[in-house]
Protein backbone atom coordinates (compact mmCIF):
# COMPACT_ATOMS: atom_id res chain seq x y z
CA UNK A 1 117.86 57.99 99.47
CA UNK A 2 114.71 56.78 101.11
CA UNK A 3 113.93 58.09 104.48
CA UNK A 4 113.84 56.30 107.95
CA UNK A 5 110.55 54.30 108.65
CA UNK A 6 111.00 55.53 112.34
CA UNK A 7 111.11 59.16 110.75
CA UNK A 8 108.37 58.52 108.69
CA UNK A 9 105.89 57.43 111.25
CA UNK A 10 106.85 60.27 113.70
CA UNK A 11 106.23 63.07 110.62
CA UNK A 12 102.96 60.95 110.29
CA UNK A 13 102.21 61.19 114.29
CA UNK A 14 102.60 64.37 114.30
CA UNK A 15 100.07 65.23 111.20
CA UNK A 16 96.83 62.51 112.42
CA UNK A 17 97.51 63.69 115.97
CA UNK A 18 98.39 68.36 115.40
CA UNK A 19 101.12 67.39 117.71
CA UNK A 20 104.06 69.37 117.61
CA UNK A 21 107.63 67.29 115.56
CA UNK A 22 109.52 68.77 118.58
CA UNK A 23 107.29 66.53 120.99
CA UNK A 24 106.96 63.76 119.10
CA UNK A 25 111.20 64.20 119.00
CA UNK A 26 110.96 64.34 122.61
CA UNK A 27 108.76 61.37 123.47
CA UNK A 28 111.15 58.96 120.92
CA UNK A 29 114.55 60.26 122.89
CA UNK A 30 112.24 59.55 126.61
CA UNK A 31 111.73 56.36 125.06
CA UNK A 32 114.93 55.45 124.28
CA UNK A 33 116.17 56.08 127.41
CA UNK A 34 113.79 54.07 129.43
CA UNK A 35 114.69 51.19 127.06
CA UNK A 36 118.80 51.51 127.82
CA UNK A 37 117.83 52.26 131.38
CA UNK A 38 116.05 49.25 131.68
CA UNK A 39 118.24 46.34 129.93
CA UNK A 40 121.81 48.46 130.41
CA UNK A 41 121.51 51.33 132.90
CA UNK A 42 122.21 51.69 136.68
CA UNK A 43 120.51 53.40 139.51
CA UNK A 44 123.34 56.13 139.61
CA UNK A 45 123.31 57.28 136.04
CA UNK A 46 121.10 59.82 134.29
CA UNK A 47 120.15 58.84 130.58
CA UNK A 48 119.46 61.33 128.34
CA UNK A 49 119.15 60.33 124.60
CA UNK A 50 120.01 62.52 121.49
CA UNK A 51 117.87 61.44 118.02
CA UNK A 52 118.79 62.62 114.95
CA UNK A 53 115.94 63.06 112.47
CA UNK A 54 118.44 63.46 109.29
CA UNK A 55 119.12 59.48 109.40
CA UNK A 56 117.22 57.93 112.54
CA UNK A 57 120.60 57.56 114.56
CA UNK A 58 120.96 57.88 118.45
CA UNK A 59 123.51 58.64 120.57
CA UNK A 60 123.10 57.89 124.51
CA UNK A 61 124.82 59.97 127.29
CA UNK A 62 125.14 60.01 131.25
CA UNK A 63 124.39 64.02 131.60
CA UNK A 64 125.61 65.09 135.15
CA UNK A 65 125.88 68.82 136.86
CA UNK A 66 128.97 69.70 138.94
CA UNK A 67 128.91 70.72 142.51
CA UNK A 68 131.22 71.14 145.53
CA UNK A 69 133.38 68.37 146.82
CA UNK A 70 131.81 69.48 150.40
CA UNK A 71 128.55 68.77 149.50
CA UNK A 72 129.60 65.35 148.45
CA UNK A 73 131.65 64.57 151.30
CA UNK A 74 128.91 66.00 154.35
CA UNK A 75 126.54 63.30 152.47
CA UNK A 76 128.61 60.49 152.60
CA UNK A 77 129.30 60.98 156.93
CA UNK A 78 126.01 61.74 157.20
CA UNK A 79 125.28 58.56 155.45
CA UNK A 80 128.39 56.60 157.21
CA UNK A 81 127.08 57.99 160.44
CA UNK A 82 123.36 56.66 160.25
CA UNK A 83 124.78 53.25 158.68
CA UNK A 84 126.73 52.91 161.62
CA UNK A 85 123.89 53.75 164.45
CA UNK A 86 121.60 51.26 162.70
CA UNK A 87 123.90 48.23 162.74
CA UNK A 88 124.65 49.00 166.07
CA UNK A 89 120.92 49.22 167.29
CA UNK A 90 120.92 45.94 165.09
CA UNK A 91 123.51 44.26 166.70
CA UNK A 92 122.14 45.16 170.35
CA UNK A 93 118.96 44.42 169.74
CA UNK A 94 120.28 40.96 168.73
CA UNK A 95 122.52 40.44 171.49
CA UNK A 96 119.72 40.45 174.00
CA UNK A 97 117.14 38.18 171.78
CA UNK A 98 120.64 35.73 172.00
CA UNK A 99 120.95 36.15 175.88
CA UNK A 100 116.86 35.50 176.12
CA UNK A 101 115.95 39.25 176.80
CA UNK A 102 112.73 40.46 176.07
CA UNK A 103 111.81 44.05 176.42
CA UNK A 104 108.74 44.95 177.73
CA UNK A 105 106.62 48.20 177.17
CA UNK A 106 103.79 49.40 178.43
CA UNK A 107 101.00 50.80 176.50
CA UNK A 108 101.75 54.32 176.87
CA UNK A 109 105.40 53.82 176.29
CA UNK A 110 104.22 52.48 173.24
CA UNK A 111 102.21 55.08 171.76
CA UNK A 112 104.88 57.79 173.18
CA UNK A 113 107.39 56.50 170.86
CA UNK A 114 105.01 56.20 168.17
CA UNK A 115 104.20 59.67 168.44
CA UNK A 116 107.74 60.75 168.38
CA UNK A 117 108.79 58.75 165.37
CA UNK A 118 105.75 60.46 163.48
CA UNK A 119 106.67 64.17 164.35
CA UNK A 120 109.84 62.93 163.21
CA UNK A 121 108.73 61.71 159.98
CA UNK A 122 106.56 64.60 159.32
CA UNK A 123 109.39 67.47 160.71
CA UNK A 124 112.80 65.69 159.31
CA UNK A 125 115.84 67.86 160.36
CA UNK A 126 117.42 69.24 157.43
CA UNK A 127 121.57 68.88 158.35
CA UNK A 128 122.47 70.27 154.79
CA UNK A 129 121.63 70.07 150.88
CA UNK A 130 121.94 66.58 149.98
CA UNK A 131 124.21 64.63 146.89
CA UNK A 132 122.33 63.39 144.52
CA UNK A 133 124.70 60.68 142.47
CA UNK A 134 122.12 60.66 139.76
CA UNK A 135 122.03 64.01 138.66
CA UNK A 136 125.60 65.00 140.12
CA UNK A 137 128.94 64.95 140.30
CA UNK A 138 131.56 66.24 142.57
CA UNK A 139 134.14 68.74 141.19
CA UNK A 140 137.08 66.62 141.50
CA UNK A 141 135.56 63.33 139.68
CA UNK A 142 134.76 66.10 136.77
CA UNK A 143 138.08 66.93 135.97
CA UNK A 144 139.04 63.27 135.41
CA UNK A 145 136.50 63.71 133.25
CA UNK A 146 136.95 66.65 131.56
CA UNK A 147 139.86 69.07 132.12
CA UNK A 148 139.14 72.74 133.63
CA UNK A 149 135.53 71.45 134.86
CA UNK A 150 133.64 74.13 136.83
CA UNK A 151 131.04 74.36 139.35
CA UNK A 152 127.61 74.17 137.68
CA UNK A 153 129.19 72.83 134.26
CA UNK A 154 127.16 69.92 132.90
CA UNK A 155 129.32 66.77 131.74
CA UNK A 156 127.64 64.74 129.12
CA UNK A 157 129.19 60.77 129.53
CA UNK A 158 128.65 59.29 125.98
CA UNK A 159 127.40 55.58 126.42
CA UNK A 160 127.55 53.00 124.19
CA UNK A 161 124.93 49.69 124.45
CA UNK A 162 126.76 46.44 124.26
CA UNK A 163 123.91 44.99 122.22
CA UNK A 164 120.95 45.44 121.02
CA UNK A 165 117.38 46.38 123.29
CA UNK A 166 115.35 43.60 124.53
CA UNK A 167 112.32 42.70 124.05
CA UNK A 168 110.88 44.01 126.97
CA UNK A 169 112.81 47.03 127.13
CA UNK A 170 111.01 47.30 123.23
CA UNK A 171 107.65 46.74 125.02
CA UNK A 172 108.63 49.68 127.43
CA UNK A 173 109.52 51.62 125.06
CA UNK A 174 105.93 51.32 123.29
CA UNK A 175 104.53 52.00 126.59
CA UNK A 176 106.20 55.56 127.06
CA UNK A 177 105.49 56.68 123.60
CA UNK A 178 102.24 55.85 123.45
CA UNK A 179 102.18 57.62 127.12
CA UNK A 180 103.49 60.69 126.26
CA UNK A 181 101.52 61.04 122.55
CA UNK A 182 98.44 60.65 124.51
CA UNK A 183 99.20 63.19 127.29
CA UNK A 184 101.02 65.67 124.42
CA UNK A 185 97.90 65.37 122.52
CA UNK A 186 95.18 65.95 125.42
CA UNK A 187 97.34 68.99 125.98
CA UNK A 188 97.07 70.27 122.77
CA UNK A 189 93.06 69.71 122.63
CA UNK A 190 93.14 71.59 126.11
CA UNK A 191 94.63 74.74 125.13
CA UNK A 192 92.40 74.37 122.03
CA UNK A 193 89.40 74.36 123.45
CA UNK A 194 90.53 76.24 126.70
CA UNK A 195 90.40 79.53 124.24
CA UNK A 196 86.86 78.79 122.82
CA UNK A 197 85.23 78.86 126.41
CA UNK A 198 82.54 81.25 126.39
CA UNK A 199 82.09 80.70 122.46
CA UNK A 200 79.40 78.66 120.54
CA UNK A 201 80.25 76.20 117.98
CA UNK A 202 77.94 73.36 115.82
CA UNK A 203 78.49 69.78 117.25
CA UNK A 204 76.83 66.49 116.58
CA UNK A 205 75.15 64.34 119.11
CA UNK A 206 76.77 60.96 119.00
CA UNK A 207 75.24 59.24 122.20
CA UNK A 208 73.17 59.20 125.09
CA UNK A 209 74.67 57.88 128.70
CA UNK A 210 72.16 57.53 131.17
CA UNK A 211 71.13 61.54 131.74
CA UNK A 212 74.03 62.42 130.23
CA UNK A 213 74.51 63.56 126.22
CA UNK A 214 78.01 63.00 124.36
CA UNK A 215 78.60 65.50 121.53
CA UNK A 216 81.65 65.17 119.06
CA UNK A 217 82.88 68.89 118.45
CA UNK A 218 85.75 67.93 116.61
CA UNK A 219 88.88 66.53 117.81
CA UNK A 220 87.10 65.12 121.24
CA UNK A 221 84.32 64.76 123.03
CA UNK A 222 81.73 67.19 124.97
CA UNK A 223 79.69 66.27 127.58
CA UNK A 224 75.91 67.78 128.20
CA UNK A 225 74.52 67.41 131.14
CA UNK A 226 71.04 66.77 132.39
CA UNK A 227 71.00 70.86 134.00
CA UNK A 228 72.38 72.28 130.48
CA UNK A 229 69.88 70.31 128.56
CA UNK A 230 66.58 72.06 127.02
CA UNK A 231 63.21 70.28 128.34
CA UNK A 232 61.69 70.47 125.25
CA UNK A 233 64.54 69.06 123.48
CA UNK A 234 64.64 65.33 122.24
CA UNK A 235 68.89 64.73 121.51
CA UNK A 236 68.99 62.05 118.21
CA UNK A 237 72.11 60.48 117.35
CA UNK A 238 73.33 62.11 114.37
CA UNK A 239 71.67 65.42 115.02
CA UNK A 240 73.74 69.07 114.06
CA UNK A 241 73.09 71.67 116.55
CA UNK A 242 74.76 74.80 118.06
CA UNK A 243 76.39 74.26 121.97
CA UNK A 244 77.73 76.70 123.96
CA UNK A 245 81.06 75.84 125.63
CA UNK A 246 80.60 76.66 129.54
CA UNK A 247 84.01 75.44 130.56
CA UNK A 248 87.14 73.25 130.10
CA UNK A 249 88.47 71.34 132.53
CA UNK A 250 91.79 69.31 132.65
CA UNK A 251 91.72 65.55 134.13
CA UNK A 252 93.70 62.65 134.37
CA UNK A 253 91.36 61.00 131.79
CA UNK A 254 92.11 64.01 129.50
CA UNK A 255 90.27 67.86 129.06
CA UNK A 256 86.78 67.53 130.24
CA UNK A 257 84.52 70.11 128.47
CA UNK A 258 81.10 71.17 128.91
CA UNK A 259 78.59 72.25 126.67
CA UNK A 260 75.04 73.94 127.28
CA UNK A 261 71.94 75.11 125.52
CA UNK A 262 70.35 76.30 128.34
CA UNK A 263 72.63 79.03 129.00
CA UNK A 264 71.91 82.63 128.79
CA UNK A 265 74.80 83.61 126.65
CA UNK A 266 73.86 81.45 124.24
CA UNK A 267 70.90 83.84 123.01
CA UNK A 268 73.08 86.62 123.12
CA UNK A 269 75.60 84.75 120.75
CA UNK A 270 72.53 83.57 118.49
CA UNK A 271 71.28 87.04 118.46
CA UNK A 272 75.29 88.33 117.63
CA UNK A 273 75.10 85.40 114.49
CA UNK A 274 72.23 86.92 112.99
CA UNK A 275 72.00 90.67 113.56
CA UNK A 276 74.75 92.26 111.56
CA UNK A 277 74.12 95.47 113.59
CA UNK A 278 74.98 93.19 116.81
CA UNK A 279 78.43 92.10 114.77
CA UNK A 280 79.24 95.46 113.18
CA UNK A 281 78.42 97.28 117.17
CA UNK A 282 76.12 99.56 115.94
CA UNK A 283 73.75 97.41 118.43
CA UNK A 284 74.64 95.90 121.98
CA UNK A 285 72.66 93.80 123.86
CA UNK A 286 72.80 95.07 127.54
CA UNK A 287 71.44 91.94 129.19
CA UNK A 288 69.84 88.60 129.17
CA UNK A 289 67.70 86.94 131.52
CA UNK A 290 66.64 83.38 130.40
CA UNK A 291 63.91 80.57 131.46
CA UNK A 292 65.44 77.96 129.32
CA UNK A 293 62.81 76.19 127.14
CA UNK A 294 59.79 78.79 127.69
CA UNK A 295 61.01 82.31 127.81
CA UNK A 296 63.81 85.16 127.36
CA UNK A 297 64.13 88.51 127.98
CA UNK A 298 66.83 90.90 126.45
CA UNK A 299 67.93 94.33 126.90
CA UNK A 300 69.44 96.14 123.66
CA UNK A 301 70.38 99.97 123.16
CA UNK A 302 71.26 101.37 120.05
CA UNK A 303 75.13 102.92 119.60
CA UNK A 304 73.59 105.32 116.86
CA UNK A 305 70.40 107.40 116.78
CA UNK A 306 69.68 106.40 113.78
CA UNK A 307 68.89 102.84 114.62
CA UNK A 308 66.55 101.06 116.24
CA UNK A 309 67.78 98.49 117.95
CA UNK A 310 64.52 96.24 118.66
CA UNK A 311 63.49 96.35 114.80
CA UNK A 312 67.22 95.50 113.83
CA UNK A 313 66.97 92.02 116.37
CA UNK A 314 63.39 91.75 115.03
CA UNK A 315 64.12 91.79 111.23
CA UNK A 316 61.92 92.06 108.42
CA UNK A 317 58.38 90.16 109.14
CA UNK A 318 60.71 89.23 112.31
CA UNK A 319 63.15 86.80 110.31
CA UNK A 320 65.95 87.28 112.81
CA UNK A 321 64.14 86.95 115.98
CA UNK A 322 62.60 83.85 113.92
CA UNK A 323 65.53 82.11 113.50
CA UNK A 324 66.37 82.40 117.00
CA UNK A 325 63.41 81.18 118.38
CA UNK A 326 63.40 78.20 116.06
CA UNK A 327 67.25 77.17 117.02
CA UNK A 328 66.46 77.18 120.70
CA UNK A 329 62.95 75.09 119.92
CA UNK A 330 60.22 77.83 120.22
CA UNK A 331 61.43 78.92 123.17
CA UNK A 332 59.39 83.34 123.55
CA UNK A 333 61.77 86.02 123.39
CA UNK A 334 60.32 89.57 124.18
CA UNK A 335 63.27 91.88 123.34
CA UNK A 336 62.77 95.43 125.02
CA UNK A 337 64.84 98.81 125.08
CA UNK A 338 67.50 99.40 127.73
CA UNK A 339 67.53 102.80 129.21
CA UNK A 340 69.94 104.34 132.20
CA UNK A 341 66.57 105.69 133.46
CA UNK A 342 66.27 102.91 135.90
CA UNK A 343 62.44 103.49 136.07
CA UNK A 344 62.06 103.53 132.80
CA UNK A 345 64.24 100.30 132.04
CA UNK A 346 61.96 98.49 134.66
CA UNK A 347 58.70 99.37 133.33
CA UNK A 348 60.18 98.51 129.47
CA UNK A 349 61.49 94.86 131.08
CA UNK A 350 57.96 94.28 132.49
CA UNK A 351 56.24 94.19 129.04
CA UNK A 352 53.71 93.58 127.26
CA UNK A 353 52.05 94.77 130.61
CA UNK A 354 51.57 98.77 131.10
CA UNK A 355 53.14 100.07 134.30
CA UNK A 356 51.13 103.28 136.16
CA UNK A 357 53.71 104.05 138.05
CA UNK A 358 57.25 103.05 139.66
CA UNK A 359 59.17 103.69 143.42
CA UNK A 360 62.71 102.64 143.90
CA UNK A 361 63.59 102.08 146.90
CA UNK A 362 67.17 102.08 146.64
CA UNK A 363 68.49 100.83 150.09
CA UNK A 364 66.29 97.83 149.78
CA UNK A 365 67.00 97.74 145.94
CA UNK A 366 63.20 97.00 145.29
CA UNK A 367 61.18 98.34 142.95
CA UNK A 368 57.39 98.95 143.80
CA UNK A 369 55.43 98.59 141.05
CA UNK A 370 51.79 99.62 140.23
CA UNK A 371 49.53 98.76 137.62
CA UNK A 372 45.73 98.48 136.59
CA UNK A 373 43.82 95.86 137.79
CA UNK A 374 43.48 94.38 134.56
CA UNK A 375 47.17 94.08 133.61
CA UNK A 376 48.46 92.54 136.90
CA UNK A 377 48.06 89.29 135.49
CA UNK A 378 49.85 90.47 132.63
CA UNK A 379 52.58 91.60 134.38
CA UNK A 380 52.69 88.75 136.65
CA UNK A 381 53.08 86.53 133.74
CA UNK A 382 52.06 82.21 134.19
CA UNK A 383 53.31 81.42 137.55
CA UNK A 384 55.20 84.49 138.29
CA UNK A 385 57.58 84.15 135.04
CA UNK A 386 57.44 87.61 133.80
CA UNK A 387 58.27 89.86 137.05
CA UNK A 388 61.00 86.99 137.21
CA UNK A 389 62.22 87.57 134.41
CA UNK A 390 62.26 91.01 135.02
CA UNK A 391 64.11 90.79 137.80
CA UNK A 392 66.95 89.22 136.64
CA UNK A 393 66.99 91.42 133.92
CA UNK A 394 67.28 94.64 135.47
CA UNK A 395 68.59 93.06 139.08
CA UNK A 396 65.99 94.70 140.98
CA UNK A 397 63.23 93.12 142.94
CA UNK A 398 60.11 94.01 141.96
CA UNK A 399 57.03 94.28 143.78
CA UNK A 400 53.89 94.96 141.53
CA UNK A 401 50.61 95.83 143.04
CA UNK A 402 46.92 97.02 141.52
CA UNK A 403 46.34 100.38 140.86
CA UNK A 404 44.83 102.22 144.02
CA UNK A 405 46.56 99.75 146.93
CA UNK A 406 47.73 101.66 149.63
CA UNK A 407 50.04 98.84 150.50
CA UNK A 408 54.00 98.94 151.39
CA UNK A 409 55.90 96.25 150.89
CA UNK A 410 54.99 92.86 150.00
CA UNK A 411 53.90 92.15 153.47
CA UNK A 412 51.73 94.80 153.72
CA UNK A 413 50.04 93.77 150.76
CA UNK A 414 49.49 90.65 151.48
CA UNK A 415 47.72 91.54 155.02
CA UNK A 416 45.55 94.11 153.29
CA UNK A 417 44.65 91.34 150.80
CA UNK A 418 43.63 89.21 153.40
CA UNK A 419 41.35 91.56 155.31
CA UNK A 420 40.10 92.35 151.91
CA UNK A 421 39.47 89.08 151.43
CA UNK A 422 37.41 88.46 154.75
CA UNK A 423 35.28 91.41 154.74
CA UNK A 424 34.08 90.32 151.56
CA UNK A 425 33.47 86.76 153.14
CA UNK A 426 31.47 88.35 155.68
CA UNK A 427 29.23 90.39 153.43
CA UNK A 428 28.67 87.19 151.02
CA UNK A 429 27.47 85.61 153.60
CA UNK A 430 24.77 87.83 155.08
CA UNK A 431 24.01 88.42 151.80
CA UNK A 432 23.91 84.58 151.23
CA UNK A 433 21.43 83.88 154.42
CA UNK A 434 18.96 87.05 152.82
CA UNK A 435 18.79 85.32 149.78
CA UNK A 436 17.89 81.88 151.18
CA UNK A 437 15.45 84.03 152.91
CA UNK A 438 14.00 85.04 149.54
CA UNK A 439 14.37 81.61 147.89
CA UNK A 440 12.08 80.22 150.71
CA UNK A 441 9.41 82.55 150.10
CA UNK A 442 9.45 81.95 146.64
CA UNK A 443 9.27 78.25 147.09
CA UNK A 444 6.63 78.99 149.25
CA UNK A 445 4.61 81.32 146.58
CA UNK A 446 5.68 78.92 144.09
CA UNK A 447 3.92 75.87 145.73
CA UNK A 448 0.96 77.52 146.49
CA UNK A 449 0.81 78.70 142.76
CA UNK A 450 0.80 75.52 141.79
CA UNK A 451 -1.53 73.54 144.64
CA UNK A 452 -4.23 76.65 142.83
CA UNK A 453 -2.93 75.78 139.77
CA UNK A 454 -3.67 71.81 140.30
CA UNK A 455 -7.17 72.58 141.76
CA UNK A 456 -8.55 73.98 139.04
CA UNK A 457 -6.80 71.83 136.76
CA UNK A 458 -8.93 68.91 138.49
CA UNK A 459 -12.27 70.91 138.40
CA UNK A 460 -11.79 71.40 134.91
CA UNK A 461 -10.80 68.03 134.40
CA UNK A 462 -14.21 66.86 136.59
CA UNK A 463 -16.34 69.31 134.58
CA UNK A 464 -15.11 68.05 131.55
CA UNK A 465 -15.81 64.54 133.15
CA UNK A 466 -19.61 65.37 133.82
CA UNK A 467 -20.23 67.16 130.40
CA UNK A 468 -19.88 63.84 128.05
CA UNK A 469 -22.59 62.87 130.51
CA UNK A 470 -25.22 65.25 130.11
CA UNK A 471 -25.10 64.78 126.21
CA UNK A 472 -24.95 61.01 126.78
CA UNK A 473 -28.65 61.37 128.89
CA UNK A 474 -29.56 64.13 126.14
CA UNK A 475 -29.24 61.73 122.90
CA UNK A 476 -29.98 58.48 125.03
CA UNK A 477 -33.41 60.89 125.22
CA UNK A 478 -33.41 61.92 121.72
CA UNK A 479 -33.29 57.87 120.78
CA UNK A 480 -36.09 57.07 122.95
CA UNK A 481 -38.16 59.77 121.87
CA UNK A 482 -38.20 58.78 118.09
CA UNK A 483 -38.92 55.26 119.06
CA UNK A 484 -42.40 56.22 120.90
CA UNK A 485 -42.84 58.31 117.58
């Protein structure tokens, strides 16, 4: 025997959309109701609907809960009662619009009774536990119903359509299923991805909108924003690359969940992917302090003495640390030893500089830090990044200062630098005006070196002048001698 189409397409539901058969059951009978509810149904009546999935058959019923008769009864005086009041304030009101009354109040009036009908609104009196009709039934209509009805029994009234649905209570019908598939299915991404927060996963980038980046991870959508996005990073369409999930967030538009690849976990999970002494917990990493894009710092300790846990996230020719760098786009990682020794651990985090010496102060929770003068730079790092990253990494702050600087504190350094800085001021300047001094006697020297040097240039010059002469008049003499000859 062939089986149902409706069957059929819910088995299929449930495999394209990993939704439970049980909601997909559920969703068909909510359906179904709304449909009878809406073509054959009154207000007072509470459809449930039972489908069969062994031949596609339905069977409507009216499912009520028994109460007390009292309950019943207090609802309909209280409801007589306020009926009654109303018409008469209705009939009053009219009976002095027919005899041309008008009632007049004054502003304050006004907003007095306005006031009072709000508290009123806001703080009804609760007289008792109201009937519902829907949803119940007194004790004595039961056991027309059903003989030996009790209090808190549920009586299901079978119900039988006189024809067959509508169109529009088809096209409501639609609505609700598609509805509750939807909503079923966003929870079941949800919980999904609600347990792989804090976990890194490969997605593809399938667009850019405006700042934002939209990854497909699967069975939805992630979202990157601009602050979780690497500088250095250019996101293609169609690109594979590893996200870490910072956190899932239910919406009315569905589970909202956001990736990074700026975060610091991220190169602890990298690190955890690659270093099998990381997986196997022969090797922890104690902490990670991150500059997204430029530079990381992180803390590992070996579990076992025979291990060394730098060389382990290093790898051979530094493979491992290789592969890191290259996934988070050249981003520096130094990777340094974790100690208890707090000392210790802050001179290892402020590497590759060499530390002199260290002073916690521990009720100020700063570290003051000295080194030679030609590794403060070093341990500065470009624009501070280093003792930053430091910082973070061991949560102290850290003061560093050159070796032999009597200062205490940062302020104090900073006004000893300054005074530093003016006395030498003062003593480039006299030394300045001396050597203009100097420079002005030598220009002196220099010129009158070289007026001597001009003078005698020109006698020479007027010497050589008058020689050509001399031998001119001696051969003009020669000439005229051998013509008297």
């Amino acid at each position: 025997m062939p089986e149902n189409p409706i069957i059929q397409a819910m088995k299929q539901i449930a495999d394209e959309k990993r939704i439970p058969m049980e909601s997909v059951l559920h969703t068909v009978e909510s359906a179904l109701a709304v449909a009878y509810r809406k073509d054959f149904g009154s207000k007072d009546q509470n459809i449930k609907v039972d489908f069969s999935l062994e031949d596609g058959s339905s069977r409507v019923f009216d499912v009520k809960t028994v109460v007390d008769d009292e309950k019943k009864a207090k609802t309909e005086a209280y409801d007589a009662e306020r009926k009654a009041k109303m018409e008469a304030e209705e009939a009053e009101r009219e009976a002095k619009v027919a005899a041309g009354e008008t009632v007049v109040r004054t502003e304050e009036e006004a907003h007095e009774a306005m006031e009072e009908k709000t508290e009123t609104e806001e703080k009804p009196e609760v007289i008792f536990e109201r009937f519902d009709p829907k949803t119940e039934i007194s004790l004595t209509d039961a056991k027309v119903l059903k003989k030996g009805a009790k209090i808190e029994d549920v009586i299901k009234t079978e119900l039988f359509p006189p024809a067959a649905y509508g169109r529009m209570a088809a096209q409501t019908a639609k609505q609700v299923i598609i509805q509750q598939l939807r909503e079923a299915e966003r929870e079941i991404v949800f919980k999904e991805y609600k347990d792989k927060e804090g976990e890194m996963i490969n997605a593809n980038v399938q667009r850019q909108e405006g700042k934002l980046v939209m990854f497909d991870i699967g069975h939805t959508m992630a979202i990157m924003p601009p602050a979780e996005q690497l500088p250095t990073e250019q996101y293609r369409a169609g690109a594979r690359i590893k996200v870490y999930i910072v956190s899932v967030n239910a919406t009315t538009k569905g589970p909202e969940i956001i990736v990074s690849r700026t975060h610091p976990e991220m190169v602890r999970k990298l690190f955890a992917t690659e270093v099998p002494e990381i997986q196997n917990k022969t090797v922890e990493i104690k902490a990670v302090a991150r500059e997204a894009g430029f530079r990381s710092k992180i803390a590992v300790v070996s579990l076992q003495p025979n291990i060394d846990p730098i060389g382990s996230c290093v790898g051979q020719r530094g493979s491992r640390v290789q592969t890191v760098i290259n996934e988070l786009g050249g981003e520096k990682i130094d990777i340094i030893e974790w100690s208890e020794d707090q000392i210790a651990f802050i001179g290892n985090a402020l590497s590759p500089a060499k530390v002199i010496s260290i002073n916690l102060d521990e009720a100020q929770h700063t570290a003051r830090v000295e080194v030679k003068e030609d590794q403060l730079s070093l341990a500065i790092g470009k624009s501070g990044q280093n003792v930053r990253l430091a910082a973070k990494l061991t949560g102290w702050r850290i003061d560093i200062v050159g070796e032999g600087i009597k200062a205490q504190g940062v302020e104090a350094k900073v006004e000893d630098t300054e005074v530093k800085a003016e006395v030498k001021t003062e003593e480039k300047t006299e030394d300045t005006k001396v050597e203009e001094v100097v420079q002005e006697e030598k220009s002196e020297v220099v010129e009158e070196k070289t007026e001597d040097k001009t003078t005698a240039e020109k006698t020479d010059t007027d010497e050589k002048v008058k020689k050509p002469d001399a031998n001119k008049t001696e051969k003009d003499g020669k000439k005229k001698k051998s013509k008297k000859e």
